[in-house]
PDB file of N, CA and C in Angstrom:
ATOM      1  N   UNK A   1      -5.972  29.275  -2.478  1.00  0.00           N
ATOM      2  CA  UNK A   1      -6.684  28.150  -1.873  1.00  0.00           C
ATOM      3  C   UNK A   1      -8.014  27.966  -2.587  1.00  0.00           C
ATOM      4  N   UNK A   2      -8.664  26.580  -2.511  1.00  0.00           N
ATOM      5  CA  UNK A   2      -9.813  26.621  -3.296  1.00  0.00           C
ATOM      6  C   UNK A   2     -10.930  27.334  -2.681  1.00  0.00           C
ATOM      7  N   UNK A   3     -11.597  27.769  -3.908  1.00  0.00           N
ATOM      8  CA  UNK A   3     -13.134  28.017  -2.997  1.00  0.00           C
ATOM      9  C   UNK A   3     -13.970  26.913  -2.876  1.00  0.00           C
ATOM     10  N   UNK A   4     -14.406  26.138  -3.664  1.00  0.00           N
ATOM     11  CA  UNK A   4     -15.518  25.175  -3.658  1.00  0.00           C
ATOM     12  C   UNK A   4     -15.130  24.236  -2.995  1.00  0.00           C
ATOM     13  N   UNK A   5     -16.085  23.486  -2.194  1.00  0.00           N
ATOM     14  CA  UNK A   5     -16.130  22.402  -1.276  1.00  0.00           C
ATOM     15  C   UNK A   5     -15.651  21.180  -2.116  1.00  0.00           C
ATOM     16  N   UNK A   6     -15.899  20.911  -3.003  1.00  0.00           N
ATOM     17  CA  UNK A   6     -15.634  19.498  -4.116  1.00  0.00           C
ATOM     18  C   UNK A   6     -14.253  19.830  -4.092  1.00  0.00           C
ATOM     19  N   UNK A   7     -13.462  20.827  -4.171  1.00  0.00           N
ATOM     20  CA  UNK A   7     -12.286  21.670  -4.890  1.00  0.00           C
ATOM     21  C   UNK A   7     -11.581  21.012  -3.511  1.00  0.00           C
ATOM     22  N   UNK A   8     -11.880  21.878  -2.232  1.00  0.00           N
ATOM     23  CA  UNK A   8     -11.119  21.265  -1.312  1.00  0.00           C
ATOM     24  C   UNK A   8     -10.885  20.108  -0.625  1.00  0.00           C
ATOM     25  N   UNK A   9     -11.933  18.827  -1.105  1.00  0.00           N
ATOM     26  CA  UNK A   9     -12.062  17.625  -1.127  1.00  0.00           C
ATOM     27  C   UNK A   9     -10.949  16.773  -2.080  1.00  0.00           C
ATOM     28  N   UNK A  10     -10.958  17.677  -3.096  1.00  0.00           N
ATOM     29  CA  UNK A  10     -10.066  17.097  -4.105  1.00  0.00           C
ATOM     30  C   UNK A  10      -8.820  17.043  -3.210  1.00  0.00           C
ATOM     31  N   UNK A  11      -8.735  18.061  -2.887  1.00  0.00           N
ATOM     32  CA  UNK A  11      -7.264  18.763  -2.435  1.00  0.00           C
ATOM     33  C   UNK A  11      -6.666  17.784  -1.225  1.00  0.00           C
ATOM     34  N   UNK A  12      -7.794  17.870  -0.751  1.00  0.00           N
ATOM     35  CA  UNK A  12      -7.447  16.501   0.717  1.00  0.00           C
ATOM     36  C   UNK A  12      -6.759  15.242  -0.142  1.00  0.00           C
ATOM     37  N   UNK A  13      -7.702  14.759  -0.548  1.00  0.00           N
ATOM     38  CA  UNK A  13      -7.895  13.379  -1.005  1.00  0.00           C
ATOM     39  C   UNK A  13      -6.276  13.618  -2.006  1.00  0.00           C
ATOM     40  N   UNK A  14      -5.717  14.515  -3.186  1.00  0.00           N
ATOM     41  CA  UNK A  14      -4.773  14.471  -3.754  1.00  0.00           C
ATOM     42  C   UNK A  14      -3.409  14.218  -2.458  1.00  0.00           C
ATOM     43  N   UNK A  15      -3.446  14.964  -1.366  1.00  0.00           N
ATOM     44  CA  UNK A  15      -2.522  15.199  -0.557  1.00  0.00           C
ATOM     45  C   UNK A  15      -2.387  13.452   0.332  1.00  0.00           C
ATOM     46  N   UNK A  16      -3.396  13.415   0.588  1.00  0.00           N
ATOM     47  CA  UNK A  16      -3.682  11.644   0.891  1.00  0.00           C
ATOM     48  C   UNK A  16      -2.771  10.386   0.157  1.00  0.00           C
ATOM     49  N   UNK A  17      -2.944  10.572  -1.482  1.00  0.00           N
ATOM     50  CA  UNK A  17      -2.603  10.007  -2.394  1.00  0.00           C
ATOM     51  C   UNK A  17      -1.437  10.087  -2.466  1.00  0.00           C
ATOM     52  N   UNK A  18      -0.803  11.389  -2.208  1.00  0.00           N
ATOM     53  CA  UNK A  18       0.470  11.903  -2.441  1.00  0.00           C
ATOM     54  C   UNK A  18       1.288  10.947  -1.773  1.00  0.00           C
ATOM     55  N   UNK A  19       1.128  11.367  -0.382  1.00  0.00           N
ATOM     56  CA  UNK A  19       1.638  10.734   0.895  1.00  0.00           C
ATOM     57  C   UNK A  19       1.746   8.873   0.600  1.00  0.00           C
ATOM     58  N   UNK A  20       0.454   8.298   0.488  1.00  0.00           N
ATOM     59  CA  UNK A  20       0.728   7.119   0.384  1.00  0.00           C
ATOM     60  C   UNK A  20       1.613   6.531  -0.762  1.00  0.00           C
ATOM     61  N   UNK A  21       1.581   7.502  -1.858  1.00  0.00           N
ATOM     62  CA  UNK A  21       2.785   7.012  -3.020  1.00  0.00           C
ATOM     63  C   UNK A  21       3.575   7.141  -2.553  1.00  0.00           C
ATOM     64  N   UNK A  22       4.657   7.998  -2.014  1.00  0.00           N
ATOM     65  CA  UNK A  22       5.088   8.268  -1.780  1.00  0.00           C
ATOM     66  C   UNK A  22       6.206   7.220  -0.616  1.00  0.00           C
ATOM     67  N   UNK A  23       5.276   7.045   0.156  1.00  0.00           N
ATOM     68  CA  UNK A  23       5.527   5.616   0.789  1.00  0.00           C
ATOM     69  C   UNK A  23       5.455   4.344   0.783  1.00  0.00           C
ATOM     70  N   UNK A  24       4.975   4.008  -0.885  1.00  0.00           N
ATOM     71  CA  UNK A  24       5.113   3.265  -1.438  1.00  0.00           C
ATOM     72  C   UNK A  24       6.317   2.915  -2.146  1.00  0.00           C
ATOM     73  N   UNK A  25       6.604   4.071  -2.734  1.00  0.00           N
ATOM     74  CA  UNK A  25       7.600   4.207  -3.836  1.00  0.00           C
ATOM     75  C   UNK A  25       8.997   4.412  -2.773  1.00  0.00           C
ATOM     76  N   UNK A  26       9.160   4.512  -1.743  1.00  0.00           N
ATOM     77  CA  UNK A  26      10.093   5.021  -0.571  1.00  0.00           C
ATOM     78  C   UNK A  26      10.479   3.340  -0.560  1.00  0.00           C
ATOM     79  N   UNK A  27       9.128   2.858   0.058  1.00  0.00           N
ATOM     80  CA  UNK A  27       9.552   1.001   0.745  1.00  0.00           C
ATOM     81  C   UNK A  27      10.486   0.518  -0.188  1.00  0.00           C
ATOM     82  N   UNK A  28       9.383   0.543  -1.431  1.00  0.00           N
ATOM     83  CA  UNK A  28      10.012  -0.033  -2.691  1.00  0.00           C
ATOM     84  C   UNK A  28      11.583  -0.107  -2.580  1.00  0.00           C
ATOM     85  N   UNK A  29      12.061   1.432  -2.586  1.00  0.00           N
ATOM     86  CA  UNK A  29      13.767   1.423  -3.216  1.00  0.00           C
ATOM     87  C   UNK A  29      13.929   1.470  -2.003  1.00  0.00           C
ATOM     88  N   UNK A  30      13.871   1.009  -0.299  1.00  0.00           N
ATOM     89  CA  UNK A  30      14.537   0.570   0.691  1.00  0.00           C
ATOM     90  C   UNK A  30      14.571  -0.908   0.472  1.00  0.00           C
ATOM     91  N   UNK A  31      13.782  -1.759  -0.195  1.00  0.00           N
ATOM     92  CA  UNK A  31      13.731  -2.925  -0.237  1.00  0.00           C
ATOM     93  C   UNK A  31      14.813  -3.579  -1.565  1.00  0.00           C
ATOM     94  N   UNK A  32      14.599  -2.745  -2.606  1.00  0.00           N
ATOM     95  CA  UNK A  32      15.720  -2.631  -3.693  1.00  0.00           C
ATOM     96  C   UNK A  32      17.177  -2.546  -3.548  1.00  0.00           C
ATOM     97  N   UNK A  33      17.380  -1.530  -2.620  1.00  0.00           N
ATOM     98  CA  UNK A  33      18.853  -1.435  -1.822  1.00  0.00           C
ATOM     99  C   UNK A  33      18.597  -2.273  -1.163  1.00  0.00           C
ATOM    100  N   UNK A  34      18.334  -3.081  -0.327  1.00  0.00           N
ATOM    101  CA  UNK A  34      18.206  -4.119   0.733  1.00  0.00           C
ATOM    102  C   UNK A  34      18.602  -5.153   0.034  1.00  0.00           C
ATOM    103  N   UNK A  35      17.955  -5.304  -1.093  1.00  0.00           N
ATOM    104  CA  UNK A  35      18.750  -6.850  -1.968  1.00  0.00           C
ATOM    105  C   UNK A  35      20.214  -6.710  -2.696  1.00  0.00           C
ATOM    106  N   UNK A  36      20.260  -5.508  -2.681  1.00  0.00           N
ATOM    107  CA  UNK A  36      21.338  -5.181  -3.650  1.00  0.00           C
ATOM    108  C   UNK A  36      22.634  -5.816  -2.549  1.00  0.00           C
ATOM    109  N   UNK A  37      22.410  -5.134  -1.544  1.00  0.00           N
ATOM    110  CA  UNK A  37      23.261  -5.462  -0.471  1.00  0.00           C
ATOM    111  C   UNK A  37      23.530  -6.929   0.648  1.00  0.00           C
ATOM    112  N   UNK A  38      22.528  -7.779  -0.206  1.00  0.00           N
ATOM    113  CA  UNK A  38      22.054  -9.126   0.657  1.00  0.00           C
ATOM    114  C   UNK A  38      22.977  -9.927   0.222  1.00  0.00           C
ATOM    115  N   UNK A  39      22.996 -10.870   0.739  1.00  0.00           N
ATOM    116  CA  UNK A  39      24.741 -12.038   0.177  1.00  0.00           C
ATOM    117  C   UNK A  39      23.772 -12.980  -0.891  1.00  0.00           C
ATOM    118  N   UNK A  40      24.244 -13.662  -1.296  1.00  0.00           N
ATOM    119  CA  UNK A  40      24.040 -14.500  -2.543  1.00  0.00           C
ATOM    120  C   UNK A  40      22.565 -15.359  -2.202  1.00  0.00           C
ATOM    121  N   UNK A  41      22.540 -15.975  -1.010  1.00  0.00           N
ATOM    122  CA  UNK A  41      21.519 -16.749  -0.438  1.00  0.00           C
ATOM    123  C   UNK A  41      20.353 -15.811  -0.171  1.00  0.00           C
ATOM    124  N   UNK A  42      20.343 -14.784   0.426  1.00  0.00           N
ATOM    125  CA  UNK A  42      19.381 -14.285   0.537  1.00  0.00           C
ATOM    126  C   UNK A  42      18.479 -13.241  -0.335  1.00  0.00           C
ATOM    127  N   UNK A  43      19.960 -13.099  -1.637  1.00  0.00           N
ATOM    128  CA  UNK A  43      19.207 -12.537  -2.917  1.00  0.00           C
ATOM    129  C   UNK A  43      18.058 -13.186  -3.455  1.00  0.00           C
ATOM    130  N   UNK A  44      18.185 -14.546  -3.728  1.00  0.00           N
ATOM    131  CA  UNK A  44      17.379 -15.391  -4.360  1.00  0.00           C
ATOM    132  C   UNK A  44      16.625 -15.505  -3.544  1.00  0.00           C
ATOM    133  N   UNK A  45      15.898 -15.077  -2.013  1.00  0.00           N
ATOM    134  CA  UNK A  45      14.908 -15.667  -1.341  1.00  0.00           C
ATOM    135  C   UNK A  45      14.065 -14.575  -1.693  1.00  0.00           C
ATOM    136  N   UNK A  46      14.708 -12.953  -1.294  1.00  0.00           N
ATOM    137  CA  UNK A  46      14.313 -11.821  -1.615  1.00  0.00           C
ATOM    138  C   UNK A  46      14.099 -11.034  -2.772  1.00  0.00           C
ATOM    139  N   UNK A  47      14.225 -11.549  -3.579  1.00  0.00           N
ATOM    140  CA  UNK A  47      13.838 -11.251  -5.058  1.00  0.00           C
ATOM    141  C   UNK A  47      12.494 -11.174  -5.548  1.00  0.00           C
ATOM    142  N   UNK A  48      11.833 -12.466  -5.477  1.00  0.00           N
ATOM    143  CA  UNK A  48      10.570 -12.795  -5.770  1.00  0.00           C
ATOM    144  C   UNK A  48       9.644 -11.310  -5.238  1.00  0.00           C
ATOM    145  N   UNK A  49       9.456 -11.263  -3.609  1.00  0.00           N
ATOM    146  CA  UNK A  49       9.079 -10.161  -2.880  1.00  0.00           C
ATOM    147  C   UNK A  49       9.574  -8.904  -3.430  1.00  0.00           C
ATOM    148  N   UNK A  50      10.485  -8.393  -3.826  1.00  0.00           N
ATOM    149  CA  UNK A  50      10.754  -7.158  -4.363  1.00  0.00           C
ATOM    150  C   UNK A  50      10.107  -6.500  -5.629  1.00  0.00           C
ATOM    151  N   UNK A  51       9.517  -7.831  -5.960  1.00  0.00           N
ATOM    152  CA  UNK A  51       9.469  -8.049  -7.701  1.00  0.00           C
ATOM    153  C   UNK A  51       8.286  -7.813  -7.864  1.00  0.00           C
ATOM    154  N   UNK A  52       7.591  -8.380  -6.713  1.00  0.00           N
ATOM    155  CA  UNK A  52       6.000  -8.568  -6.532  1.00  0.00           C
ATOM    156  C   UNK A  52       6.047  -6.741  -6.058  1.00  0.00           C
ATOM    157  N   UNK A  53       6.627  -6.201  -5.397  1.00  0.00           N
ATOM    158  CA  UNK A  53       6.555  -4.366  -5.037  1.00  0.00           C
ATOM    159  C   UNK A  53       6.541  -4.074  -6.045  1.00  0.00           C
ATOM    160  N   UNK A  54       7.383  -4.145  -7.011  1.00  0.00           N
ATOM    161  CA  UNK A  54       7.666  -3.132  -8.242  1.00  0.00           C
ATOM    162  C   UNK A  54       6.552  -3.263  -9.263  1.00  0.00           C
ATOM    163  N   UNK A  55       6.418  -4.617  -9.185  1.00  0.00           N
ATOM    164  CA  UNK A  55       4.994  -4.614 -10.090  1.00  0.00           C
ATOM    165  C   UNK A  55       3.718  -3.881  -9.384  1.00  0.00           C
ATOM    166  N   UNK A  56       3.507  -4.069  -8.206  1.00  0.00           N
ATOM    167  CA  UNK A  56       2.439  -3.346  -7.929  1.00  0.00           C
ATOM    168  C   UNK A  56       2.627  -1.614  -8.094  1.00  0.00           C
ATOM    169  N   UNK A  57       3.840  -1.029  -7.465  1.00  0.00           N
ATOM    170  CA  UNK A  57       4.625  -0.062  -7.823  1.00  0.00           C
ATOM    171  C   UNK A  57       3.491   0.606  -9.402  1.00  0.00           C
ATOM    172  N   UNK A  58       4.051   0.013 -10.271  1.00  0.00           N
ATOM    173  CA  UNK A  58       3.726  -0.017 -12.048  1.00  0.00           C
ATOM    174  C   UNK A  58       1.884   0.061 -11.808  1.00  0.00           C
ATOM    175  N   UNK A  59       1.489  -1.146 -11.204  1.00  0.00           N
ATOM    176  CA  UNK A  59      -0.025  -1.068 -11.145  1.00  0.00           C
ATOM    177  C   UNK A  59      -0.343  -0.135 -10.906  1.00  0.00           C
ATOM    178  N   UNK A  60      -0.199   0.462  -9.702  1.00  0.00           N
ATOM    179  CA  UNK A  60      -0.711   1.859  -9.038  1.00  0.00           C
ATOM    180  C   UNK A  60      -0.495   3.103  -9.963  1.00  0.00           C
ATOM    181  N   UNK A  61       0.299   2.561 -10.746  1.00  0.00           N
ATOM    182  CA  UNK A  61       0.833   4.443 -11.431  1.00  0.00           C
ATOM    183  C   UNK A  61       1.938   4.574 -11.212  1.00  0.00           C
ATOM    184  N   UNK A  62       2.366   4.317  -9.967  1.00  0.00           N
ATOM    185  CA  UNK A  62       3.092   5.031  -9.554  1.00  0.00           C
ATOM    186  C   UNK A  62       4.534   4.905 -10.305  1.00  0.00           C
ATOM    187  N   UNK A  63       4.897   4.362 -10.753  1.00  0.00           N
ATOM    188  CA  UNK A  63       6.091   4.359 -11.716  1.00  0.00           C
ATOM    189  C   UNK A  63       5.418   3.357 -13.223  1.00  0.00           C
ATOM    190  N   UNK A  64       6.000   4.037 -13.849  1.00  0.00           N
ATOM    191  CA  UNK A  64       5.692   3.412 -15.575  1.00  0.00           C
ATOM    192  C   UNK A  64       5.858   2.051 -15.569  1.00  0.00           C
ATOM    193  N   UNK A  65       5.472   1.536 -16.678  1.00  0.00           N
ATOM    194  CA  UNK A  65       5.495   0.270 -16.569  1.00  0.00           C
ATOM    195  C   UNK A  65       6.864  -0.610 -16.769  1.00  0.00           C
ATOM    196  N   UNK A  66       7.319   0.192 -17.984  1.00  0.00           N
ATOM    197  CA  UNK A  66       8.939  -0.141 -18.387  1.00  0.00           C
ATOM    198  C   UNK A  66       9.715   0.217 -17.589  1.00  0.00           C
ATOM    199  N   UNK A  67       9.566   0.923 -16.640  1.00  0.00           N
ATOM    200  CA  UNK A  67      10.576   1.486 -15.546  1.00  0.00           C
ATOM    201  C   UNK A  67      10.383   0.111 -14.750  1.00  0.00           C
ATOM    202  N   UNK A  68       9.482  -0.493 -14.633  1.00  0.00           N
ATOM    203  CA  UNK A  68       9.448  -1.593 -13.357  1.00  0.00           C
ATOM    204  C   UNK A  68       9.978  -2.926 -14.290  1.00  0.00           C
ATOM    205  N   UNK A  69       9.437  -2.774 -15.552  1.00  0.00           N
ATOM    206  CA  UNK A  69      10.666  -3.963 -16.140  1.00  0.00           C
ATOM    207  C   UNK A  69      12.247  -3.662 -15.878  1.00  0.00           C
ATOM    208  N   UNK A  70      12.579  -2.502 -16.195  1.00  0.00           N
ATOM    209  CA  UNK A  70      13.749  -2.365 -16.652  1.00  0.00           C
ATOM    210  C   UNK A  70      14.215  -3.196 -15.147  1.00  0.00           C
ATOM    211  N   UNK A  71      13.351  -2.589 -13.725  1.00  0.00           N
ATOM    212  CA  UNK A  71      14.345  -2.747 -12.530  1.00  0.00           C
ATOM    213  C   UNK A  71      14.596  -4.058 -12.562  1.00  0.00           C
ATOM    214  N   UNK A  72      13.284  -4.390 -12.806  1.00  0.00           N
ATOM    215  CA  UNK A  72      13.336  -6.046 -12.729  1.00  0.00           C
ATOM    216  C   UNK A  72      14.341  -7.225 -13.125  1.00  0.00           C
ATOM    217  N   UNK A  73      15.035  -6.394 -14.188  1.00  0.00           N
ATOM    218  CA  UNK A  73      15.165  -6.820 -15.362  1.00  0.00           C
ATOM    219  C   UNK A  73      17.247  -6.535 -15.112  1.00  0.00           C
ATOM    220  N   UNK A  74      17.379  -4.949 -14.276  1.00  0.00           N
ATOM    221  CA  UNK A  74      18.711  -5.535 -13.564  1.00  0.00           C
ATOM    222  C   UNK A  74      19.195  -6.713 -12.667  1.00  0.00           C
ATOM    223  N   UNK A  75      17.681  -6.060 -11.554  1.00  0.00           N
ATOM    224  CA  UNK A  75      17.539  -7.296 -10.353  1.00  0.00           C
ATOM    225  C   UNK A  75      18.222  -8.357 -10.570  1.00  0.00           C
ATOM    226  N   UNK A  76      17.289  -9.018 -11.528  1.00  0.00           N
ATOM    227  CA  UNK A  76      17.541 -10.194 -11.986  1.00  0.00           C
ATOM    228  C   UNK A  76      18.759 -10.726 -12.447  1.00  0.00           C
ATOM    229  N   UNK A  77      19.901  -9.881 -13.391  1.00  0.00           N
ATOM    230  CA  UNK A  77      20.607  -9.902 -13.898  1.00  0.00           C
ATOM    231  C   UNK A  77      21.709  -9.832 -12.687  1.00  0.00           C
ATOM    232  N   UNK A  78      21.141  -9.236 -11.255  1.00  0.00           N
ATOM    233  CA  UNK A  78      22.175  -9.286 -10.847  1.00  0.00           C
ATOM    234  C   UNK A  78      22.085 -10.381  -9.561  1.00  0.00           C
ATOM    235  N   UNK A  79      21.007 -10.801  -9.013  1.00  0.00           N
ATOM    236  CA  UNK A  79      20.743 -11.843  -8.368  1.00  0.00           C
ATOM    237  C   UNK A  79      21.252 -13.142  -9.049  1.00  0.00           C
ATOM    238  N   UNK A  80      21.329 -13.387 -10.777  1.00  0.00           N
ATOM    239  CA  UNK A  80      21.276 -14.619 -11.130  1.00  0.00           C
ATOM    240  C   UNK A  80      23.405 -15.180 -11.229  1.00  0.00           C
ATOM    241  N   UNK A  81      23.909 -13.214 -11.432  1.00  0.00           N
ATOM    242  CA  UNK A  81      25.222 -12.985 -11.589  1.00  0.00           C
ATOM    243  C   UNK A  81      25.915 -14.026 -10.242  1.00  0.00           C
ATOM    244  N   UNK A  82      24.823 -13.410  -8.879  1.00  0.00           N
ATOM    245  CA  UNK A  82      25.672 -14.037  -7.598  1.00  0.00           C
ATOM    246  C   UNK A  82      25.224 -15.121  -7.312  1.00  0.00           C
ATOM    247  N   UNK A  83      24.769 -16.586  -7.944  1.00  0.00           N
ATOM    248  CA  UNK A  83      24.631 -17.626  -8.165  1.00  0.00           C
ATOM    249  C   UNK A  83      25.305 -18.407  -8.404  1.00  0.00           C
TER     250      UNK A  83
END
């Protein structure tokens, strides 16, 4: 465990961070499966919104940047498929 007060501040604040990625990155791929599974009409409503997660997703860190193209980049391919 740490000794220094800054040390165990860190430690909070990392565990904080953790948690909220965490539940970020969770929503994210409940919302990802959620479209995957949506009928044709409601792909295209729900897309935009998913798209706008993953990018922020990428902003935060929390996943690479090309990882949030790539998803994007099925998404798309498969929202435009059930059209």
């Amino acid at each position: 465990m740490a000794n220094h007060k800054a040390t165990k501040k860190d430690a909070r604040q990392a565990a904080k961070r953790r948690d909220r990625n965490r539940y970020y990155g969770k929503t994210t791929r409940n919302a990802i499966r959620d479209l995957k599974a949506a009928d044709d009409k409601q792909m295209g409503e729900k897309f935009p919104e998913v798209a706008g997660m993953i990018d922020k997703l990428a902003k935060r860190g929390i996943i690479h940047k090309n990882k949030a193209a790539n998803l994007k980049s099925k998404l798309a391919k498969k929202v435009n498929a059930a059209k």
